[in-house]
Protein backbone atom coordinates (compact mmCIF):
# COMPACT_ATOMS: atom_id res chain seq x y z
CA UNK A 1 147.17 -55.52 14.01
CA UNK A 2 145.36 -55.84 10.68
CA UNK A 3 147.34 -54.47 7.95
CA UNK A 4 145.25 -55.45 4.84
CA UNK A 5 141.67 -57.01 4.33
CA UNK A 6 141.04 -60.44 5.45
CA UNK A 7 137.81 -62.65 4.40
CA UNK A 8 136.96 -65.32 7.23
CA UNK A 9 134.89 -68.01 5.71
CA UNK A 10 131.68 -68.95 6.92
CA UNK A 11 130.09 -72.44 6.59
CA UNK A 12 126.35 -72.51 4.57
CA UNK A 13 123.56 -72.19 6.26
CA UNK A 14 122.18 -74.57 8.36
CA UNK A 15 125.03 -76.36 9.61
CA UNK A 16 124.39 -77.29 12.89
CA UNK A 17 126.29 -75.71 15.82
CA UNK A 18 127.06 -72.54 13.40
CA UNK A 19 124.97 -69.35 13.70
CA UNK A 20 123.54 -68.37 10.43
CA UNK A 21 125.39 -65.85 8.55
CA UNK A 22 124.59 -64.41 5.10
CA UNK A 23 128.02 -64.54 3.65
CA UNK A 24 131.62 -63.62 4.39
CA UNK A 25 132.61 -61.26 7.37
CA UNK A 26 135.55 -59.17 6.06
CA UNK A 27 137.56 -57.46 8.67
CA UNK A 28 139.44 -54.28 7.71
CA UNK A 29 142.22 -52.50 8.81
CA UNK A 30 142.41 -50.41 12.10
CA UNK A 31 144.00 -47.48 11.41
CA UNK A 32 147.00 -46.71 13.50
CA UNK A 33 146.65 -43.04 13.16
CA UNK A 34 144.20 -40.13 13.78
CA UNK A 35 143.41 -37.47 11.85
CA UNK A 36 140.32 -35.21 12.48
CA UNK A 37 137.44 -35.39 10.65
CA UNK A 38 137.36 -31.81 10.15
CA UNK A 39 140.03 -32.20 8.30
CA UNK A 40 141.18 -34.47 5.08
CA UNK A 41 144.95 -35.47 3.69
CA UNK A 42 146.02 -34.14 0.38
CA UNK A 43 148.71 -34.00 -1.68
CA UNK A 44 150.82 -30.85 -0.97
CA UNK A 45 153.80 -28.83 -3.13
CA UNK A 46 157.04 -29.78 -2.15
CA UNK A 47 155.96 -32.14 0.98
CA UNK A 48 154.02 -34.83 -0.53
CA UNK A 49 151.42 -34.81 1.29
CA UNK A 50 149.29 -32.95 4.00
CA UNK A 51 146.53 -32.46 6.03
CA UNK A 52 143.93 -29.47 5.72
CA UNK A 53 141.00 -28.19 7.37
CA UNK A 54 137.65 -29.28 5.92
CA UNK A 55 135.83 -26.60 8.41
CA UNK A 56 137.06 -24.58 11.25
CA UNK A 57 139.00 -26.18 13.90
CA UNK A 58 138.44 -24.36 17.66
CA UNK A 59 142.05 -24.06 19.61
CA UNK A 60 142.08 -26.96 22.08
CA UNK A 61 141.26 -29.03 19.43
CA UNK A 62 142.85 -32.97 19.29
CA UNK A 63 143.49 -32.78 15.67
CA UNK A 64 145.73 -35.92 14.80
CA UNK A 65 147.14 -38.31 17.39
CA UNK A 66 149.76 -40.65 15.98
CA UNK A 67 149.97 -44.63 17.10
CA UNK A 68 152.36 -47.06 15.27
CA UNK A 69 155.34 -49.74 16.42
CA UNK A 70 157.34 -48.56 19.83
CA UNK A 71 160.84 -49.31 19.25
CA UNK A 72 164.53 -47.55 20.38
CA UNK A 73 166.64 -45.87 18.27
CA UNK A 74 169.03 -48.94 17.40
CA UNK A 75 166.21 -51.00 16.27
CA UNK A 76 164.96 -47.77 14.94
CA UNK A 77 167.72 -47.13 12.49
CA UNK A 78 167.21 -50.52 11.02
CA UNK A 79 163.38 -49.89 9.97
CA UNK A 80 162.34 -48.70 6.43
CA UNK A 81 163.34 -45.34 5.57
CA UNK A 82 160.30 -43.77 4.51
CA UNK A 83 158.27 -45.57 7.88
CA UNK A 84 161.13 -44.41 10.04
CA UNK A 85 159.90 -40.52 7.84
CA UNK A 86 156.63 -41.15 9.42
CA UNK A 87 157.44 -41.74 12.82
CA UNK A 88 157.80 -39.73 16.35
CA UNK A 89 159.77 -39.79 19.09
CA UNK A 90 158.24 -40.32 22.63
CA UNK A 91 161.08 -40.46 25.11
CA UNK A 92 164.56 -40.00 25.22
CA UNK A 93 165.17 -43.60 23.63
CA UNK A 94 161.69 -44.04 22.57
CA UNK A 95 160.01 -44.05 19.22
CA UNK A 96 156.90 -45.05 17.71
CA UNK A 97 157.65 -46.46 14.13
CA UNK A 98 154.79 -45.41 11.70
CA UNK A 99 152.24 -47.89 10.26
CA UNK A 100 153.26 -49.75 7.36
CA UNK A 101 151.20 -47.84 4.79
CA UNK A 102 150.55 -44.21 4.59
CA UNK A 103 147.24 -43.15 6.63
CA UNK A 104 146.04 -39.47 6.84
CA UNK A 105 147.53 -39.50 10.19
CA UNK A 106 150.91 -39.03 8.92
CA UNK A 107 150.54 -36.59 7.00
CA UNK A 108 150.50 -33.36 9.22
CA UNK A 109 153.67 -31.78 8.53
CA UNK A 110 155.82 -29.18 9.65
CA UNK A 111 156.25 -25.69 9.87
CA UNK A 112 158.49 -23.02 11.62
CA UNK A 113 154.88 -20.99 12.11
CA UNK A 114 152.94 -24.20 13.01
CA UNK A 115 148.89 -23.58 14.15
CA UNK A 116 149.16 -26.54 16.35
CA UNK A 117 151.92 -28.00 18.53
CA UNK A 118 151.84 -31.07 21.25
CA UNK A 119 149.11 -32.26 23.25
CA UNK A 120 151.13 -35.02 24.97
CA UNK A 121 153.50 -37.48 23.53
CA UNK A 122 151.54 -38.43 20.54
CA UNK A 123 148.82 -35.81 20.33
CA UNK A 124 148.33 -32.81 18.32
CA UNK A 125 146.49 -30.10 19.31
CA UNK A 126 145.35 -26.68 17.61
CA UNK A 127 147.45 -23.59 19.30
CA UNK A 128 144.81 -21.52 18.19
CA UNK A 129 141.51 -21.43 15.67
CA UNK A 130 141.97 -22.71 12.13
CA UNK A 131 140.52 -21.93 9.30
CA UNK A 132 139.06 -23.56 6.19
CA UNK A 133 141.32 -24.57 4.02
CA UNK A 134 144.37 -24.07 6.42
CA UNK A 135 147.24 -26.47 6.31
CA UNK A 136 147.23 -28.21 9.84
CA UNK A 137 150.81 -28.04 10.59
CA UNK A 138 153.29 -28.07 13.95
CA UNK A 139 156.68 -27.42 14.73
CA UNK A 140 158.34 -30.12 14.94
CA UNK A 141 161.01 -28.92 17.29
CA UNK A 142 157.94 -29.90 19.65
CA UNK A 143 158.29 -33.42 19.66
CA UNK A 144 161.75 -34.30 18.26
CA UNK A 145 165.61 -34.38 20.18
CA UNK A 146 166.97 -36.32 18.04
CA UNK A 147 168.96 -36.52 14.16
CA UNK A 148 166.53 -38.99 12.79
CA UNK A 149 164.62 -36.57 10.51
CA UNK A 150 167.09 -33.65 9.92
CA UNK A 151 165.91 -31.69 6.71
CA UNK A 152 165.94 -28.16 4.90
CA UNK A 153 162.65 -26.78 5.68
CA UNK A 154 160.62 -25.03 2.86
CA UNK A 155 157.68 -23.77 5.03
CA UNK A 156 157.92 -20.21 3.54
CA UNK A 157 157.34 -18.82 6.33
CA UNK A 158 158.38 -15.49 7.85
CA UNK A 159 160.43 -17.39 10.74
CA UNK A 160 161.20 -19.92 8.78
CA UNK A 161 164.57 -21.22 10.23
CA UNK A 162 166.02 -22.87 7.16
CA UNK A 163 166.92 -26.28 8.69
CA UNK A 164 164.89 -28.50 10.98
CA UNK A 165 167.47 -30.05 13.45
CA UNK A 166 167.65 -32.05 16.21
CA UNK A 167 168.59 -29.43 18.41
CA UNK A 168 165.77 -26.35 17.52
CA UNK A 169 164.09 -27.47 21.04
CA UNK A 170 167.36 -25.93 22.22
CA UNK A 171 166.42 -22.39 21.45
CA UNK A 172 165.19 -20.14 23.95
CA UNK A 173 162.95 -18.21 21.69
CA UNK A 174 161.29 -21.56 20.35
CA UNK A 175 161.00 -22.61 24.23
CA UNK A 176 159.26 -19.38 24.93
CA UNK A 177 156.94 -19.31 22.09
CA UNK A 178 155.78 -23.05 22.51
CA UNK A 179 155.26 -23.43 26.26
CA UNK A 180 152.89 -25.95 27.40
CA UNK A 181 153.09 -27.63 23.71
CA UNK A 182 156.46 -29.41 23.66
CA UNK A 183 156.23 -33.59 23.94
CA UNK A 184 156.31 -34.22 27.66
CA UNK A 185 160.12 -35.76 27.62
CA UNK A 186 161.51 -32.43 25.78
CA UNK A 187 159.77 -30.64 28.71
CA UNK A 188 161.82 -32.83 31.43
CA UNK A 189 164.39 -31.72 28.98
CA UNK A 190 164.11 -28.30 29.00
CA UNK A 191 163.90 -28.24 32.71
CA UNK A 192 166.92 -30.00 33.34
CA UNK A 193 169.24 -27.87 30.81
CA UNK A 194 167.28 -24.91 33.21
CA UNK A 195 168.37 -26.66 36.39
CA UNK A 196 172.06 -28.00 35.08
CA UNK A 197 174.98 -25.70 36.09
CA UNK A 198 178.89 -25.71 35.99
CA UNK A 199 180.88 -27.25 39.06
CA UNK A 200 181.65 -24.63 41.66
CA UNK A 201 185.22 -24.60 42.82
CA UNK A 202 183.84 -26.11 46.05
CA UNK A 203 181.85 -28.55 43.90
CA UNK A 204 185.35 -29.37 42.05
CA UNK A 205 187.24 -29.85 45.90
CA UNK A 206 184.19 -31.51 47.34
CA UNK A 207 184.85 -33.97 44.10
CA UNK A 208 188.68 -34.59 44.49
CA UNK A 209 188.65 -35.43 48.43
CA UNK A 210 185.24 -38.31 47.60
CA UNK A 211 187.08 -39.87 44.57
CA UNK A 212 189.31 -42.06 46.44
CA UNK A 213 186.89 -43.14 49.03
CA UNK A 214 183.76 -43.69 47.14
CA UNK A 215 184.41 -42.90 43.59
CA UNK A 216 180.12 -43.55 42.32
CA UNK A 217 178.77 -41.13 44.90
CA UNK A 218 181.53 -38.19 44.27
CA UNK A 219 181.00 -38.44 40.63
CA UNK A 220 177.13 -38.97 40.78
CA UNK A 221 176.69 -35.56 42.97
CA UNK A 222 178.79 -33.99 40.51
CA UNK A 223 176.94 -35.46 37.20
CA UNK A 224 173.58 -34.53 38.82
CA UNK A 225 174.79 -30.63 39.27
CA UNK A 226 176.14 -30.54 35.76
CA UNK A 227 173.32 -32.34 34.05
CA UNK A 228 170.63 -31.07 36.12
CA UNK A 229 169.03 -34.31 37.08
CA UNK A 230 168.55 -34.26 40.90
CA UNK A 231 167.41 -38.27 40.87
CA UNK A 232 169.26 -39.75 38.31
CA UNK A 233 171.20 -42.54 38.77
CA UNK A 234 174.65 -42.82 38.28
CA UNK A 235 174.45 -45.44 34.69
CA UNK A 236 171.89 -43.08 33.82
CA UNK A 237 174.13 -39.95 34.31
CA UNK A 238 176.68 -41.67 32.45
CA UNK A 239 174.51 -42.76 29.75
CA UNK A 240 173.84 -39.31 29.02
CA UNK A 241 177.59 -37.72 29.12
CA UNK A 242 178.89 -36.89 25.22
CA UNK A 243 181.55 -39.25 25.62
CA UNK A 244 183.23 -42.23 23.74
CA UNK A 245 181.11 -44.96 24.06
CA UNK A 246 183.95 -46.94 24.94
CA UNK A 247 185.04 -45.22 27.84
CA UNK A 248 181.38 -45.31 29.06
CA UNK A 249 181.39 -48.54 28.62
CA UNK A 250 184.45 -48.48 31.31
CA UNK A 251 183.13 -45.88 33.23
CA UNK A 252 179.62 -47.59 33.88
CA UNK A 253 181.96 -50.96 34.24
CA UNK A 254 183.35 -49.70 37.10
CA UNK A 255 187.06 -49.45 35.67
CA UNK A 256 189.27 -47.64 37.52
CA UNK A 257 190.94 -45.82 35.45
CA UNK A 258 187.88 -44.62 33.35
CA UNK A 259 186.47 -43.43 36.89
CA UNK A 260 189.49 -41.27 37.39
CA UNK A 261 189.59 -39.65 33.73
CA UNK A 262 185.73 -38.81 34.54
CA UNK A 263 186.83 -37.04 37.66
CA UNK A 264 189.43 -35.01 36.31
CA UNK A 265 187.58 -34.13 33.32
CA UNK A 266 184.68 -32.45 35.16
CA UNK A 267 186.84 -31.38 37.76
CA UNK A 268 188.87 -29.40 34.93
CA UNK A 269 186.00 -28.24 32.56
CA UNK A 270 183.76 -28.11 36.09
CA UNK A 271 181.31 -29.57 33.48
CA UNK A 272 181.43 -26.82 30.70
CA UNK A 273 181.71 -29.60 27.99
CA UNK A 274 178.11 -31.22 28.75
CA UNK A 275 175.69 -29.66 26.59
């Protein structure tokens, strides 16, 4: 993708086997971003910069949609710090790296009171009409589970929470007041955490008497009851468990022992410590 100008040269006219041209064709940038043309980026207090209506915006509207670099989170990390500030997550491991100049894309920002919220993974849409002049803003608890863009928030707003986190799409009272406009992988997640549920004691038996005999499918019907993930697969499962990475490592190795410590930590906590 273009990032800057570029002049191709074109021979005078006349040359034979060259269709005549007047001069130079410059080709300019495509702009990774979209950003309404009812609305225009400005420089705003405190946030740098943001985007605001130029004339009213109807709900249902597709006011920015955001493109850029796909990438996961270890090559993530290693990306410039203020791209990585204008970026979004799409998926659980998934993110799309922002362009490598500012474009009025980026710059809707966030608030704890937002007018518009998710229209898919990379779309935003306005929750309700906006008026002239209105900062086009969504929350961004909408579209991000994870601690790459932690910050104080300064929105000012009555519900202002104080701190955007990576876990706001956590709270029930966010869930409830942004249905239908969370990204599409925070919605799997939501249903999951709905679906997840602590080992019975007949789950924990049922778990003791399969270890010995077939140690993946005991612990994979277990993982999918705690986690909520009817389908998943069992490196998947274990790929999402908070625990060392070395004794995943083990566990998804097929070490014996590693197997074993799994077991007898869900079968003691009957999955209480998975979040």
């Amino acid at each position: 993708m273009l990032k800057r100008h570029h002049v191709i040269p074109v021979r005078a006219e006349g040359n034979e086997g060259f269709p005549t041209m007047p001069g130079p064709v410059i080709l300019r940038p495509v702009p990774e971003n979209f950003l309404t043309p009812l609305a225009e980026m400005r420089p705003a207090p405190g946030a740098g910069f943001g985007s605001y209506a130029l004339a009213p915006i109807p709900a249902g509207t597709i006011v920015a949609a955001f493109g850029g670099t796909p990438m996961d989170r270890v090559t993530f990390d290693l990306q410039n710090p203020e791209r990585r500030s204008r970026s979004i997550q799409i998926d659980d491991d998934t993110f799309l790296l922002g362009p490598v100049e500012r474009e009025p894309g980026d710059a809707v920002n966030h608030s704890c009171d937002p007018n518009c919220g998710m229209g898919g993974a990379a779309q935003v849409v306005a929750m309700r009409d906006i008026a002239v002049g209105e900062a086009i803003t969504f929350d961004y608890a909408m579209a991000d589970g994870s601690d790459y863009d932690e910050f104080d928030c300064v929105c000012g707003s009555a519900v202002c929470r104080g701190r955007v986190s990576e876990n706001d799409w956590r709270r029930e009272n966010l869930q409830d007041r942004y249905t239908g406009y969370f990204a599409p992988y925070l919605t799997r997640r939501i249903a999951y955490r709905q679906a997840a549920r602590r080992l019975s004691k007949r789950d924990a038996e049922t778990l003791m008497v399969m270890i010995d005999d077939d140690p993946y499918l005991a612990l994979t019907v277990a993982m999918r009851t705690v986690l909520g993930r009817p389908r998943a697969s069992f490196e998947t499962l274990v790929r999402l468990l908070p625990i060392n990475p070395s004794w995943r490592s083990d566990v998804i190795a097929g070490d014996v022992a590693a197997l074993d410590l799994l077991a007898a930590m869900l079968n003691e906590e009957r999955g209480g410590g998975v979040p």
